[in-house]
PDB file of N, CA and C in Angstrom:
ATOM      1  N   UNK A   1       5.624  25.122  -5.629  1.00  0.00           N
ATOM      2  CA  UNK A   1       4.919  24.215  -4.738  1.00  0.00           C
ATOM      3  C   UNK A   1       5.830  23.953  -3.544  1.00  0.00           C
ATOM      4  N   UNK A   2       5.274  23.736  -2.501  1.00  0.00           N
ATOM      5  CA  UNK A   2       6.142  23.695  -0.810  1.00  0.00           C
ATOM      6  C   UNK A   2       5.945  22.564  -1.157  1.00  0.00           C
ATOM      7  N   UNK A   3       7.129  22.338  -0.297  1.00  0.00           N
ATOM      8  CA  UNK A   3       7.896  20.188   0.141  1.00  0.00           C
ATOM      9  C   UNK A   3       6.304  20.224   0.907  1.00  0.00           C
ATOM     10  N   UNK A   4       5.531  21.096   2.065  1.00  0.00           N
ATOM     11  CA  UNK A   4       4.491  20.237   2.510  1.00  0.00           C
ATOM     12  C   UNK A   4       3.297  19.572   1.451  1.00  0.00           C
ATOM     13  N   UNK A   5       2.958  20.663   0.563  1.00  0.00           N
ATOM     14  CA  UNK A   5       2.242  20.384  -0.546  1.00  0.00           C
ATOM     15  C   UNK A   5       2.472  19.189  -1.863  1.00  0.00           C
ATOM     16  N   UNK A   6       3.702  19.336  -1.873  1.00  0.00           N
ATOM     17  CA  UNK A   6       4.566  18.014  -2.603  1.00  0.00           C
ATOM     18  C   UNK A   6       4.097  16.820  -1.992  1.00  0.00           C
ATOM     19  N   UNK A   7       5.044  16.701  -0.651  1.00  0.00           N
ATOM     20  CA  UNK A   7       4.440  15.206   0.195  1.00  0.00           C
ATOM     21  C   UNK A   7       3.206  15.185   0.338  1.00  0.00           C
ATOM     22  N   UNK A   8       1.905  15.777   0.609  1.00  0.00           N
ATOM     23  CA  UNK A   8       1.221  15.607   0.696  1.00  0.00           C
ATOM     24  C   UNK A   8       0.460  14.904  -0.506  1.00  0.00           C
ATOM     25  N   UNK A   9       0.684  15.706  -1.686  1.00  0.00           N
ATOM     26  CA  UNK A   9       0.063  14.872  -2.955  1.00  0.00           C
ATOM     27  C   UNK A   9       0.803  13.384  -3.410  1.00  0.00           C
ATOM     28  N   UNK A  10       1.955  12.958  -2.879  1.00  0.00           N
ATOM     29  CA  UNK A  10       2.530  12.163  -2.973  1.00  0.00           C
ATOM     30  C   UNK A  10       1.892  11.086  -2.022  1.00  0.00           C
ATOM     31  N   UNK A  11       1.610  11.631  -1.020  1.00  0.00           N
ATOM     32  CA  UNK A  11       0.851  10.337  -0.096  1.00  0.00           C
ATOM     33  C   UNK A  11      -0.201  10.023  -1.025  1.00  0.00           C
ATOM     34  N   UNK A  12      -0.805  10.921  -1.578  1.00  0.00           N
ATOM     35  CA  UNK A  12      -2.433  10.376  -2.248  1.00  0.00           C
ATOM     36  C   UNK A  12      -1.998   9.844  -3.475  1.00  0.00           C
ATOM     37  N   UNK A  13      -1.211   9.553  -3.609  1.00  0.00           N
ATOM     38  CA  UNK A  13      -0.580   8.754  -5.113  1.00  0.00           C
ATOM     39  C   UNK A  13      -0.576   9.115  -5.952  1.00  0.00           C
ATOM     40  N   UNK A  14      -0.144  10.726  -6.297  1.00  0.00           N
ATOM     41  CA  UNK A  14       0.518  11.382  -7.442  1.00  0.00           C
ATOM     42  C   UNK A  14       1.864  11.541  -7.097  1.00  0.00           C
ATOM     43  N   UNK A  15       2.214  11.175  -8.599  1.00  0.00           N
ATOM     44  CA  UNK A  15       3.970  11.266  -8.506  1.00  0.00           C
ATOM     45  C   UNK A  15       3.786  12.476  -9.418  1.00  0.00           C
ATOM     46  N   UNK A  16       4.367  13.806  -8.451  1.00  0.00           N
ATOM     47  CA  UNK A  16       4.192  15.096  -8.965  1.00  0.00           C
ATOM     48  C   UNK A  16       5.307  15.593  -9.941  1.00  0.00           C
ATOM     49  N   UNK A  17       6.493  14.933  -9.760  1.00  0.00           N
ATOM     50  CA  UNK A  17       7.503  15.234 -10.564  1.00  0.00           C
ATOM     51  C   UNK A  17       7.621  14.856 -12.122  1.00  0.00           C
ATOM     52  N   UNK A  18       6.803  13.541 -11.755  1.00  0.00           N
ATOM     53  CA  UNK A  18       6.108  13.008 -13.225  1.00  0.00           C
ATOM     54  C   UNK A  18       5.289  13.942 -13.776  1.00  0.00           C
ATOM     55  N   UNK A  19       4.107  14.432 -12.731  1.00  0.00           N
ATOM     56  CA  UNK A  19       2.909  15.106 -13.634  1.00  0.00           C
ATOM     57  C   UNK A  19       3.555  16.069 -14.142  1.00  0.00           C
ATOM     58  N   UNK A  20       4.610  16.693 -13.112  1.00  0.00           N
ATOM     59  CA  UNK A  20       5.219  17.791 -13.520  1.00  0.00           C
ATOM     60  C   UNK A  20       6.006  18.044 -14.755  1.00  0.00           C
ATOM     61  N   UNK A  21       6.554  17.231 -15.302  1.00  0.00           N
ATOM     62  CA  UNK A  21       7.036  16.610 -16.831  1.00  0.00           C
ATOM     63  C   UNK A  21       5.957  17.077 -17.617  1.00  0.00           C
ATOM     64  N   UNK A  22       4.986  16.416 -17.514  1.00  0.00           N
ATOM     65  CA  UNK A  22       4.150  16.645 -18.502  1.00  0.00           C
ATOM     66  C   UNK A  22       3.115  17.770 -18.617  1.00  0.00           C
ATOM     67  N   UNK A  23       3.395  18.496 -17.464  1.00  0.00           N
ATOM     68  CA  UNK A  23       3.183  20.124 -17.762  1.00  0.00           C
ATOM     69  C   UNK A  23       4.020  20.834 -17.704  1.00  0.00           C
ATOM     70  N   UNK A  24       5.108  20.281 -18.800  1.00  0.00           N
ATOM     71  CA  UNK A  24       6.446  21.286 -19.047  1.00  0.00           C
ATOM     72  C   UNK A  24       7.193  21.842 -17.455  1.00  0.00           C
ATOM     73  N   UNK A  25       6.787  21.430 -16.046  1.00  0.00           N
ATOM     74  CA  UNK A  25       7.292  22.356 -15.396  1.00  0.00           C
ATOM     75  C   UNK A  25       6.502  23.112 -14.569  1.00  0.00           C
ATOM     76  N   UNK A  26       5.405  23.353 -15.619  1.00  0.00           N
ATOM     77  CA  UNK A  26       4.360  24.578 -14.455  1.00  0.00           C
ATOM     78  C   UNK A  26       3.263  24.464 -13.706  1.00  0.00           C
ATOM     79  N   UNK A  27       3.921  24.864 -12.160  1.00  0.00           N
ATOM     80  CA  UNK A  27       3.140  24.434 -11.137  1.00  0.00           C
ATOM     81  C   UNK A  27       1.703  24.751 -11.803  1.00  0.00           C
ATOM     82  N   UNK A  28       1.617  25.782 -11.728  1.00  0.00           N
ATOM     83  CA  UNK A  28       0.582  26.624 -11.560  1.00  0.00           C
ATOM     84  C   UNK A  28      -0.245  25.535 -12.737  1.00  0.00           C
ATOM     85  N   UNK A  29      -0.144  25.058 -13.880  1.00  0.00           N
ATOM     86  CA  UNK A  29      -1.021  24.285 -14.897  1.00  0.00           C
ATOM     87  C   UNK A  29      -1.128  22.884 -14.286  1.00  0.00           C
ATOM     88  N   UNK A  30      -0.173  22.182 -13.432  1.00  0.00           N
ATOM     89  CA  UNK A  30      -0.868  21.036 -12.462  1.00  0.00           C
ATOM     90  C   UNK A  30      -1.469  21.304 -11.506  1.00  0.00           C
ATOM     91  N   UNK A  31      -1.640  22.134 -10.878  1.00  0.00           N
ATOM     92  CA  UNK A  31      -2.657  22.766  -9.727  1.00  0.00           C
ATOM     93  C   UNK A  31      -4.327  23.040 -10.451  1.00  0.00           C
ATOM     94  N   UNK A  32      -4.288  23.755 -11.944  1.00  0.00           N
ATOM     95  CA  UNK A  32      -5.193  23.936 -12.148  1.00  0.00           C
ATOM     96  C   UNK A  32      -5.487  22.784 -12.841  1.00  0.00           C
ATOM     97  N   UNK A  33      -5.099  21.633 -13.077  1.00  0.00           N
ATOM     98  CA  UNK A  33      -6.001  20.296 -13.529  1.00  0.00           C
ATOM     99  C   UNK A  33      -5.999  19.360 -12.215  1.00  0.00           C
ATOM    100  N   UNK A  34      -5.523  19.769 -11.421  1.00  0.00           N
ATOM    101  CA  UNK A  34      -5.938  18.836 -10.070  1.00  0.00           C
ATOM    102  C   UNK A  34      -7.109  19.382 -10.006  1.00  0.00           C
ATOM    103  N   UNK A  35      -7.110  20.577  -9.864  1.00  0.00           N
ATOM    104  CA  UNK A  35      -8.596  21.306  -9.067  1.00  0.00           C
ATOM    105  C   UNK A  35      -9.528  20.710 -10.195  1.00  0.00           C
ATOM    106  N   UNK A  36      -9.590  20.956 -11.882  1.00  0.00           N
ATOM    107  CA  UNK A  36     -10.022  20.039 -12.629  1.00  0.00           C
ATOM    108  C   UNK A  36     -10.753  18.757 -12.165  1.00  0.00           C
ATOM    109  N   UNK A  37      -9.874  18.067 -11.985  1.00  0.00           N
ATOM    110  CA  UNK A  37     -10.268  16.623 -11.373  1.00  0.00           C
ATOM    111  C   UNK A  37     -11.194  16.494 -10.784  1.00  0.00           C
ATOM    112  N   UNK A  38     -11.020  17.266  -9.677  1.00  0.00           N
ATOM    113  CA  UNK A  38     -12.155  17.149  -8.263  1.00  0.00           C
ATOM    114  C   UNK A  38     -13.340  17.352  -9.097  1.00  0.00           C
ATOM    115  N   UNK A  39     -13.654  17.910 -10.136  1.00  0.00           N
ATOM    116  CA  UNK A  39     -14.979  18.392 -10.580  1.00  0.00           C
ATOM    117  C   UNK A  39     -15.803  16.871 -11.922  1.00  0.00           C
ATOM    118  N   UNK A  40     -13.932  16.709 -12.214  1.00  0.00           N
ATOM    119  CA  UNK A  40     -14.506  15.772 -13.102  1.00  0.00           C
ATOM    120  C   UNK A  40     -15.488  14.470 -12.944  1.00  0.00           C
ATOM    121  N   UNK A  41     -16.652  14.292 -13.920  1.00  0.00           N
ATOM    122  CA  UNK A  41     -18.239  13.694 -13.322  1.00  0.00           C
ATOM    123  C   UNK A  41     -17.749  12.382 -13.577  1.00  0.00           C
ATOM    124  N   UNK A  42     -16.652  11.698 -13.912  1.00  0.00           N
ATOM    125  CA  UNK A  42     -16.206  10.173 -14.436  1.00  0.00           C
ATOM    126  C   UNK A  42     -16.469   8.825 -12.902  1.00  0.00           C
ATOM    127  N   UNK A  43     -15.616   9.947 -12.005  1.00  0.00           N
ATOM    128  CA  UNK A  43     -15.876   9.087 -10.643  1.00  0.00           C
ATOM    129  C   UNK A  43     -17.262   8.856 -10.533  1.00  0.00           C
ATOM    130  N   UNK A  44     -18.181   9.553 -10.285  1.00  0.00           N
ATOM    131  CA  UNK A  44     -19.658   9.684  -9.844  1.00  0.00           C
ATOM    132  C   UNK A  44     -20.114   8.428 -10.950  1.00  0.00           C
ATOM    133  N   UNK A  45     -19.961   9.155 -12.214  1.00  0.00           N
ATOM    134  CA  UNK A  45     -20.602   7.673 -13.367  1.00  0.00           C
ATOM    135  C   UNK A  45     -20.230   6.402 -13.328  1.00  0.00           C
ATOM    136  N   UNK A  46     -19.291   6.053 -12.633  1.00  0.00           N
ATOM    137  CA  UNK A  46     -18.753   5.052 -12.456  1.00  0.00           C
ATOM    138  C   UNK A  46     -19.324   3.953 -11.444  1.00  0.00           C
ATOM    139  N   UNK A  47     -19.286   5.210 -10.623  1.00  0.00           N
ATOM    140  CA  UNK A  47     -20.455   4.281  -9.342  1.00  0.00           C
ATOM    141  C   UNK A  47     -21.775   4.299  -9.469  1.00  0.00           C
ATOM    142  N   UNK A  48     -22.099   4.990 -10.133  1.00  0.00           N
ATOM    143  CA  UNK A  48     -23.476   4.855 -10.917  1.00  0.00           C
ATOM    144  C   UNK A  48     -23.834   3.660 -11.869  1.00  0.00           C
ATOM    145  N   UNK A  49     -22.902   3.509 -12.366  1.00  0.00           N
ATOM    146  CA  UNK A  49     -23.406   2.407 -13.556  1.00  0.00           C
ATOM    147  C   UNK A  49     -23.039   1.196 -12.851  1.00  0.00           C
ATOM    148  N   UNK A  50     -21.792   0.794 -12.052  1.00  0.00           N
ATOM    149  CA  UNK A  50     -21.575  -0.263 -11.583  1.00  0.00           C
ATOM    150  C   UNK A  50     -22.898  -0.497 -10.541  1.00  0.00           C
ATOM    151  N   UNK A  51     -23.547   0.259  -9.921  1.00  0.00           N
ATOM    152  CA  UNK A  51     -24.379   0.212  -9.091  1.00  0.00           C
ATOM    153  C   UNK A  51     -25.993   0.019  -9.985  1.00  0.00           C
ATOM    154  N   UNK A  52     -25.997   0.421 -10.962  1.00  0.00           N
ATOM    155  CA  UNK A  52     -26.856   0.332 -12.192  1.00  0.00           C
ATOM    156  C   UNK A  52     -26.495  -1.019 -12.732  1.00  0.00           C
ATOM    157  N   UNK A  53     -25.342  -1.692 -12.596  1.00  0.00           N
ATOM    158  CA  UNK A  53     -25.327  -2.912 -13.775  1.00  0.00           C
ATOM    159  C   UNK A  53     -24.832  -2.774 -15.165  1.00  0.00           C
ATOM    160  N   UNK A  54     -24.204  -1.325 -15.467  1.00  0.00           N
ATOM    161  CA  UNK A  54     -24.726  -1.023 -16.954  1.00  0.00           C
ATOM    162  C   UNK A  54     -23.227  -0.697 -17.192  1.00  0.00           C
ATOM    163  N   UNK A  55     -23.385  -2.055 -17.662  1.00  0.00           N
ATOM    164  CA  UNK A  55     -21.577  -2.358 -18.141  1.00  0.00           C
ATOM    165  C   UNK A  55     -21.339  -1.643 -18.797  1.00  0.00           C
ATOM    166  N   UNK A  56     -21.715  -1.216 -20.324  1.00  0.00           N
ATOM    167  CA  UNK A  56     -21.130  -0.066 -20.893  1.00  0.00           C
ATOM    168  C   UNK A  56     -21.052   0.942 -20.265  1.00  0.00           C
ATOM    169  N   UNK A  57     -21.607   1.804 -19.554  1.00  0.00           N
ATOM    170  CA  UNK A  57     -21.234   3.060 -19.240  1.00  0.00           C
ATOM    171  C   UNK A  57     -20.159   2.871 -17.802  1.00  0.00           C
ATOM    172  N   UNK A  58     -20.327   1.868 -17.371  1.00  0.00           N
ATOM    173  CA  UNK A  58     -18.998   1.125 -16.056  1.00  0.00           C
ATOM    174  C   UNK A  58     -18.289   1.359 -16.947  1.00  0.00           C
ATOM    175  N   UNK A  59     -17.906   1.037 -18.255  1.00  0.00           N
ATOM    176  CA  UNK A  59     -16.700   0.616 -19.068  1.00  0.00           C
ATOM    177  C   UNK A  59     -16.088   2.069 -19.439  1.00  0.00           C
ATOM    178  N   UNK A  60     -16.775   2.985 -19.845  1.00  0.00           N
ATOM    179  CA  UNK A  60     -16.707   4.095 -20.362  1.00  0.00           C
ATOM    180  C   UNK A  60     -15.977   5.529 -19.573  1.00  0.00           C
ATOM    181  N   UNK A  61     -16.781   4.964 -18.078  1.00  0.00           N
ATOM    182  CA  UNK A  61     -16.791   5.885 -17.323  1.00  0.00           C
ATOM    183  C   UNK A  61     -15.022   5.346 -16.386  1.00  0.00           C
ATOM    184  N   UNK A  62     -14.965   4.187 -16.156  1.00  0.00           N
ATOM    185  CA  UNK A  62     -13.184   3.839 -16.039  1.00  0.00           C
ATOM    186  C   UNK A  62     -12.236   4.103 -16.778  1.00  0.00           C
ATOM    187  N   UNK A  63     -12.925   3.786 -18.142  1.00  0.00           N
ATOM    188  CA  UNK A  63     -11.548   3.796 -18.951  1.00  0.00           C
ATOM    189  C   UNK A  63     -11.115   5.368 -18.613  1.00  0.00           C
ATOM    190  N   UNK A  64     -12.148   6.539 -19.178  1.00  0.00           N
ATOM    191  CA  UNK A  64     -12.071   7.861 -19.688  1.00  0.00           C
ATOM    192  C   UNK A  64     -11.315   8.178 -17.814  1.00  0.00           C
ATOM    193  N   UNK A  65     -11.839   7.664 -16.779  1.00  0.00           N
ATOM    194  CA  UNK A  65     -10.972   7.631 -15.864  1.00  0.00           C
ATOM    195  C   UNK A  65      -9.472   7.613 -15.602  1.00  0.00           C
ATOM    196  N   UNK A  66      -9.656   6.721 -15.920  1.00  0.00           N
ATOM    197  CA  UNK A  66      -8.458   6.025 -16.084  1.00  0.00           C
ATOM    198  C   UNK A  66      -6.944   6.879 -16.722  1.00  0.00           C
ATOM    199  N   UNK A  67      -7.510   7.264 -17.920  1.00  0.00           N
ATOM    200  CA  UNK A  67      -6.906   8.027 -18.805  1.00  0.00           C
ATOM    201  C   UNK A  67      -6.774   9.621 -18.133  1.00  0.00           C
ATOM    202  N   UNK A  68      -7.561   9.879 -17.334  1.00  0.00           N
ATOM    203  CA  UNK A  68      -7.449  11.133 -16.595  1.00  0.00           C
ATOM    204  C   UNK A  68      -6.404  11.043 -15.578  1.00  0.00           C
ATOM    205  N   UNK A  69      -6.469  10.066 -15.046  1.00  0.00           N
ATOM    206  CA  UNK A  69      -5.227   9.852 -13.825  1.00  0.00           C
ATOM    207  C   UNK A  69      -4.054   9.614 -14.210  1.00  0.00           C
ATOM    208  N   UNK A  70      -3.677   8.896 -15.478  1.00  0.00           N
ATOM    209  CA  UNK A  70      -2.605   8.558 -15.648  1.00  0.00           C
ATOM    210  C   UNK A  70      -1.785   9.976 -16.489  1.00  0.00           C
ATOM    211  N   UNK A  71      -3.139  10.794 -17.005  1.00  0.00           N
ATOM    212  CA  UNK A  71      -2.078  11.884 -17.317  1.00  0.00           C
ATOM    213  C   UNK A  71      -2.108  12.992 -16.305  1.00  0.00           C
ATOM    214  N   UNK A  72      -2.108  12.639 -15.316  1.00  0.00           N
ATOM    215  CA  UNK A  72      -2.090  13.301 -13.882  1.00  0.00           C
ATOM    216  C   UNK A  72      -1.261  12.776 -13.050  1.00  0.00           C
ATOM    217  N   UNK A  73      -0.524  11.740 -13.329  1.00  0.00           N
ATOM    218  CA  UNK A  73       0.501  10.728 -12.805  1.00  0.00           C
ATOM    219  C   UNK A  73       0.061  10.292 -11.247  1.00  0.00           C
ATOM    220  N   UNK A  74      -1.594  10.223 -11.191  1.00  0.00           N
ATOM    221  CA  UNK A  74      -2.031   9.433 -10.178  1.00  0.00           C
ATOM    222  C   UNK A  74      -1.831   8.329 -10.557  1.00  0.00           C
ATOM    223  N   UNK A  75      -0.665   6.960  -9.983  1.00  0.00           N
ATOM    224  CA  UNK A  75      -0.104   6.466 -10.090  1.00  0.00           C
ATOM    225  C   UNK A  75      -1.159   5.299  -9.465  1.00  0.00           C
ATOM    226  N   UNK A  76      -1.449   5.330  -8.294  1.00  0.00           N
ATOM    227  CA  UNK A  76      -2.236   4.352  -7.586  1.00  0.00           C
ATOM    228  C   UNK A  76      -3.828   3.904  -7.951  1.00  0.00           C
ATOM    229  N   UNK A  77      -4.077   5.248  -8.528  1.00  0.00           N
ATOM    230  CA  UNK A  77      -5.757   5.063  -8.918  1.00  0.00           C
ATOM    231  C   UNK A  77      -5.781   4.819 -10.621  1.00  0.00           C
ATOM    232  N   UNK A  78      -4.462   5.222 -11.108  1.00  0.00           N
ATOM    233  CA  UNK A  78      -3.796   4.625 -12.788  1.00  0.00           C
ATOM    234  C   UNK A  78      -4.570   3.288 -12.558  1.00  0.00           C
ATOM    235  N   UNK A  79      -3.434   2.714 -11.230  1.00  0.00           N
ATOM    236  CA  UNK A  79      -3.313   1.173 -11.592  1.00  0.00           C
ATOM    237  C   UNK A  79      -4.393   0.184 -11.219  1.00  0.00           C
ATOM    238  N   UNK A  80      -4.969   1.035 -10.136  1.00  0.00           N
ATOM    239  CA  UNK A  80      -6.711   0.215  -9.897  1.00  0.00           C
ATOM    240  C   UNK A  80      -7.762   0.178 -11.097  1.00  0.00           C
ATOM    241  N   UNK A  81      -7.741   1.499 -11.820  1.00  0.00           N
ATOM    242  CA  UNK A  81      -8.712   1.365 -12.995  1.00  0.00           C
ATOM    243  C   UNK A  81      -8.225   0.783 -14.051  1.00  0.00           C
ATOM    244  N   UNK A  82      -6.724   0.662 -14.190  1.00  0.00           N
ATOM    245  CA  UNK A  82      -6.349  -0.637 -15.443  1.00  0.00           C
ATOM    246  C   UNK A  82      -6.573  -1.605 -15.598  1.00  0.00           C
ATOM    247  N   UNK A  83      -6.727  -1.991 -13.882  1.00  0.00           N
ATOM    248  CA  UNK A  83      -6.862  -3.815 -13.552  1.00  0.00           C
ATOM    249  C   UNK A  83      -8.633  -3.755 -13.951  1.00  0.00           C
ATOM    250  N   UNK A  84      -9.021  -2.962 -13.502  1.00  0.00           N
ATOM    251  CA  UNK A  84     -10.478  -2.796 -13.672  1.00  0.00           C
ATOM    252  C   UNK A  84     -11.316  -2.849 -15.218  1.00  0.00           C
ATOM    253  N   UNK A  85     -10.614  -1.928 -15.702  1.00  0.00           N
ATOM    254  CA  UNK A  85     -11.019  -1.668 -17.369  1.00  0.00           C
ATOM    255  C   UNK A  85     -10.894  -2.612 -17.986  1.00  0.00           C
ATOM    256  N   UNK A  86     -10.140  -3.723 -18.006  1.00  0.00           N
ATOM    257  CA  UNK A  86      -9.266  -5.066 -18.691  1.00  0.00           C
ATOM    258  C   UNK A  86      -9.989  -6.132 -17.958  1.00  0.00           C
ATOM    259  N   UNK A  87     -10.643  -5.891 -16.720  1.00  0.00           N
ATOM    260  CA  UNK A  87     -11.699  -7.121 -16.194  1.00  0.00           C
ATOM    261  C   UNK A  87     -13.554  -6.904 -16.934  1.00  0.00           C
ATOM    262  N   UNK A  88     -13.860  -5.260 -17.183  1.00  0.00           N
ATOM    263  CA  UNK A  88     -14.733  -4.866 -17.902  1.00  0.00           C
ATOM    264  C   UNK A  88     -15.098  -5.413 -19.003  1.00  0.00           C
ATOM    265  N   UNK A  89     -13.533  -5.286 -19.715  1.00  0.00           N
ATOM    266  CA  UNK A  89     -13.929  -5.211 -21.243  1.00  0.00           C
ATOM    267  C   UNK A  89     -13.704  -7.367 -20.809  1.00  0.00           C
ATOM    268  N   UNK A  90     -12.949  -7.959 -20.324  1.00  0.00           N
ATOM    269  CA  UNK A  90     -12.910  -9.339 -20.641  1.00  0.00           C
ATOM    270  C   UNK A  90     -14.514  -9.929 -20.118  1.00  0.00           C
ATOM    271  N   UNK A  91     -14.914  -9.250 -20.175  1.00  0.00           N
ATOM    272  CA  UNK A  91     -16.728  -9.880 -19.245  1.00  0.00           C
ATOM    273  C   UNK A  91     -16.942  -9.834 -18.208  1.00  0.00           C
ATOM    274  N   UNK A  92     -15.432 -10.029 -17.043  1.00  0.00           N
ATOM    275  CA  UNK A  92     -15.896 -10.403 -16.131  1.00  0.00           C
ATOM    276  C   UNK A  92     -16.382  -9.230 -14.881  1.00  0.00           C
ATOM    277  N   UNK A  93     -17.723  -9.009 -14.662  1.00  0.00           N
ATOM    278  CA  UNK A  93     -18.258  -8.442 -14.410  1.00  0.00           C
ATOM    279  C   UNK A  93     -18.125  -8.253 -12.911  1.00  0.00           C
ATOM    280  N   UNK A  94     -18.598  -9.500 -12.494  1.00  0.00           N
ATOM    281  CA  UNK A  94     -18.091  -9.460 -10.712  1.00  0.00           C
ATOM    282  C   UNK A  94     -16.786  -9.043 -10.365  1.00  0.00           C
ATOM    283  N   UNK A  95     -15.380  -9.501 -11.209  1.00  0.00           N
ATOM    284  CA  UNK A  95     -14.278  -9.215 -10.585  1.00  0.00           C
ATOM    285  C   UNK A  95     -13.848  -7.334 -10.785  1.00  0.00           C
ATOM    286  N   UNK A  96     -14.717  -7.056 -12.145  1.00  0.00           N
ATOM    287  CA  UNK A  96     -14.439  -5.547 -12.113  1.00  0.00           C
ATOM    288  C   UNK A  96     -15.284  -4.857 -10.775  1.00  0.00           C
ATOM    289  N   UNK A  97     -16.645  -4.669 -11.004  1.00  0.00           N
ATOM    290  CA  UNK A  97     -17.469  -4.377  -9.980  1.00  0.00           C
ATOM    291  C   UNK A  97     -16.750  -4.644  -8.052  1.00  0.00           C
ATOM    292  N   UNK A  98     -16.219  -5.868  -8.507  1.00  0.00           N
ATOM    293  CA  UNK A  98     -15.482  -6.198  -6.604  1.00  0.00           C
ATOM    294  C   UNK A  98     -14.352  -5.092  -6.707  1.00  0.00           C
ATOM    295  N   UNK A  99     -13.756  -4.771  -7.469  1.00  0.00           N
ATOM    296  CA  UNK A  99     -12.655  -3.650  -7.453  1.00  0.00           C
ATOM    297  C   UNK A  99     -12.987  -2.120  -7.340  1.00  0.00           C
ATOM    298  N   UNK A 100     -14.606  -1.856  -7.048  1.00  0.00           N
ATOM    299  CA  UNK A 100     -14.603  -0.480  -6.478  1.00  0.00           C
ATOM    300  C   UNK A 100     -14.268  -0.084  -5.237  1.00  0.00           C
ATOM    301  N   UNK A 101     -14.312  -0.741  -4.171  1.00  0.00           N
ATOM    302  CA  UNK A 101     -13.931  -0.334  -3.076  1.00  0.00           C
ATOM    303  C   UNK A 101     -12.043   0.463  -3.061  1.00  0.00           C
ATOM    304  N   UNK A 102     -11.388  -0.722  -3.823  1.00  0.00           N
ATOM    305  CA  UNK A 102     -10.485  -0.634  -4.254  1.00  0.00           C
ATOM    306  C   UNK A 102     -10.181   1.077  -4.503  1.00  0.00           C
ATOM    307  N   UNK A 103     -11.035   0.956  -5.938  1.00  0.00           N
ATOM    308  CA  UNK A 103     -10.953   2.116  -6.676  1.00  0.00           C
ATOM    309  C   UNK A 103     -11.555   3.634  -5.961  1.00  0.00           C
ATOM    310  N   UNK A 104     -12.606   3.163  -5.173  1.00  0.00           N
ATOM    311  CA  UNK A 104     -12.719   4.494  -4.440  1.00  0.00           C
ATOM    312  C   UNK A 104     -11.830   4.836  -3.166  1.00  0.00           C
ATOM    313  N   UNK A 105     -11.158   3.937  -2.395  1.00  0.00           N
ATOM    314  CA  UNK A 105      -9.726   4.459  -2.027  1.00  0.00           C
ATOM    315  C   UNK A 105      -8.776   4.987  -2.251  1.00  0.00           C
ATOM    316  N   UNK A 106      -8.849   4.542  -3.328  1.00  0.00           N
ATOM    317  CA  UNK A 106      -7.698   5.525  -4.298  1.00  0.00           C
ATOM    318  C   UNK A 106      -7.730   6.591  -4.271  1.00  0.00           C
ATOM    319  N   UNK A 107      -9.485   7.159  -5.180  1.00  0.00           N
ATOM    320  CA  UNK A 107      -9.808   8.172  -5.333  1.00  0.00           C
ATOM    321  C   UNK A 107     -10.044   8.789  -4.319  1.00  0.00           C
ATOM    322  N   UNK A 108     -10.418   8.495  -3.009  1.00  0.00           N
ATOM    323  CA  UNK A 108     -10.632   9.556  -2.048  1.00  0.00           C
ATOM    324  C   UNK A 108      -9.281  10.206  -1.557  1.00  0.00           C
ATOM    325  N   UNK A 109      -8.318   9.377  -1.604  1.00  0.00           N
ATOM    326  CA  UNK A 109      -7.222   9.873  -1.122  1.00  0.00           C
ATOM    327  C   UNK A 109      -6.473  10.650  -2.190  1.00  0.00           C
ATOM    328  N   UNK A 110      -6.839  10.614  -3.183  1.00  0.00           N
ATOM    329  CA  UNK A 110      -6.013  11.277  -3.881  1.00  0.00           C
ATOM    330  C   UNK A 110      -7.114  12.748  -4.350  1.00  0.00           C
ATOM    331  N   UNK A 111      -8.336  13.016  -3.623  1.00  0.00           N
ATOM    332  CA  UNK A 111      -8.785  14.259  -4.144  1.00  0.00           C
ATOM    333  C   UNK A 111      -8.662  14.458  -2.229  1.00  0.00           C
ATOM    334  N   UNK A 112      -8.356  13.856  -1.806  1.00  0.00           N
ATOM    335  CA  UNK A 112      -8.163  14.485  -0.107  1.00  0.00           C
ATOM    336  C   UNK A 112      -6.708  15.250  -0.280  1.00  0.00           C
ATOM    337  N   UNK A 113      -5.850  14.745  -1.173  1.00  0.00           N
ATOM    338  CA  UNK A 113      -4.560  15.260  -1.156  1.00  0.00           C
ATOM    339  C   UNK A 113      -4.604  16.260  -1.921  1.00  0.00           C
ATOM    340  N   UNK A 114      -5.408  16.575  -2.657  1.00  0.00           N
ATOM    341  CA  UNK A 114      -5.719  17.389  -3.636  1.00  0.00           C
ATOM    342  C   UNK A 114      -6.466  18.836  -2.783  1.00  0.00           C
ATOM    343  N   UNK A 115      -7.216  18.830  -2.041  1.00  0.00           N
ATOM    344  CA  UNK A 115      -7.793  19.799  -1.410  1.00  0.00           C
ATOM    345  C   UNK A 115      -7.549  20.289   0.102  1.00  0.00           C
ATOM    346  N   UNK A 116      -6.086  19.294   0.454  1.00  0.00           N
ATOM    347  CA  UNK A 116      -5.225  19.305   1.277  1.00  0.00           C
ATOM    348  C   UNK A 116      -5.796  18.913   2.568  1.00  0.00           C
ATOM    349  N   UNK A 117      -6.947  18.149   2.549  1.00  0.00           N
ATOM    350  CA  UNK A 117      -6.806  17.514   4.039  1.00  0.00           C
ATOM    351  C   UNK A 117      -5.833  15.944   4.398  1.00  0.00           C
ATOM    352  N   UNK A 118      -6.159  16.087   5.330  1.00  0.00           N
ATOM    353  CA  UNK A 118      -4.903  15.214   6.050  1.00  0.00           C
ATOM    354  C   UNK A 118      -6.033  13.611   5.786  1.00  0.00           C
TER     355      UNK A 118
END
C-alpha cells in the first residue's frame, strides 16, 4: 500500500496499521474487505429502519455494523455506532435516531476513502 493510499484511509478513520494486525499483514486481504464493506447492506438497513421506526431492525442493523467497522479498525464510525447501539438497546429512541447524521458522516467518509475520492 502507498503512504498516498495509507493517508488517505486514515483521513476516513481507519487506523490501517491496526486493521493491518488483524489481517496478519496482508495488504491485499484488507483491500479486499474494504471493497467488502462498500457492498455491505447494514448501512442502507439502518437508515431504513430508523426512518421506518423499527427499533429492532435499527438495533440489529448497528450493532452487526458496528462489529464490521471495528474489525476493520474504522475507528470513528466504531465509535458513533457504540454510542448509538447502547442508546438503542437503553430505549432511548430519539437520542439513538439523532445520532445518524453523526453516523452517516462517518460512513461516507470512510467508503470515500475507501474508493479513493478526495
Amino acid at each position: 500500500m502507498d503512504a498516498a493510499r495509507k493517508a488517505r484511509l486514515q483521513a476516513g478513520g481507519i487506523e490501517v496499521d491496526s486493521a493491518l494486525e488483524r489481517m496478519m499483514g496482508s495488504e491485499a486481504l484488507l483491500e479486499r474487505f474494504l471493497t467488502k464493506f462498500l457492498a455491505d447492506p447494514n448501512y442502507d438497513r439502518l437508515c431504513r429502519a430508523v426512518a421506518d421506526r423499527d427499533e429492532a431492525a435499527a438495533l440489529t442493523a448497528a450493532h452487526t455494523l458496528k462489529g464490521v467497522c471495528g474489525n476493520l479498525s474504522m475507528t470513528a464510525l466504531f465509535e458513533t455506532l457504540t454510542a448509538q447501539v447502547a442508546e438503542f438497546r437503553a430505549g432511548d429512541w430519539a437520542a439513538a435516531a439523532g445520532r445518524m447524521p453523526a453516523v452517516t458522516r462517518a460512513y461516507q467518509q470512510a467508503a470515500r476513502a475507501i474508493r479513493g475520492e478526495d
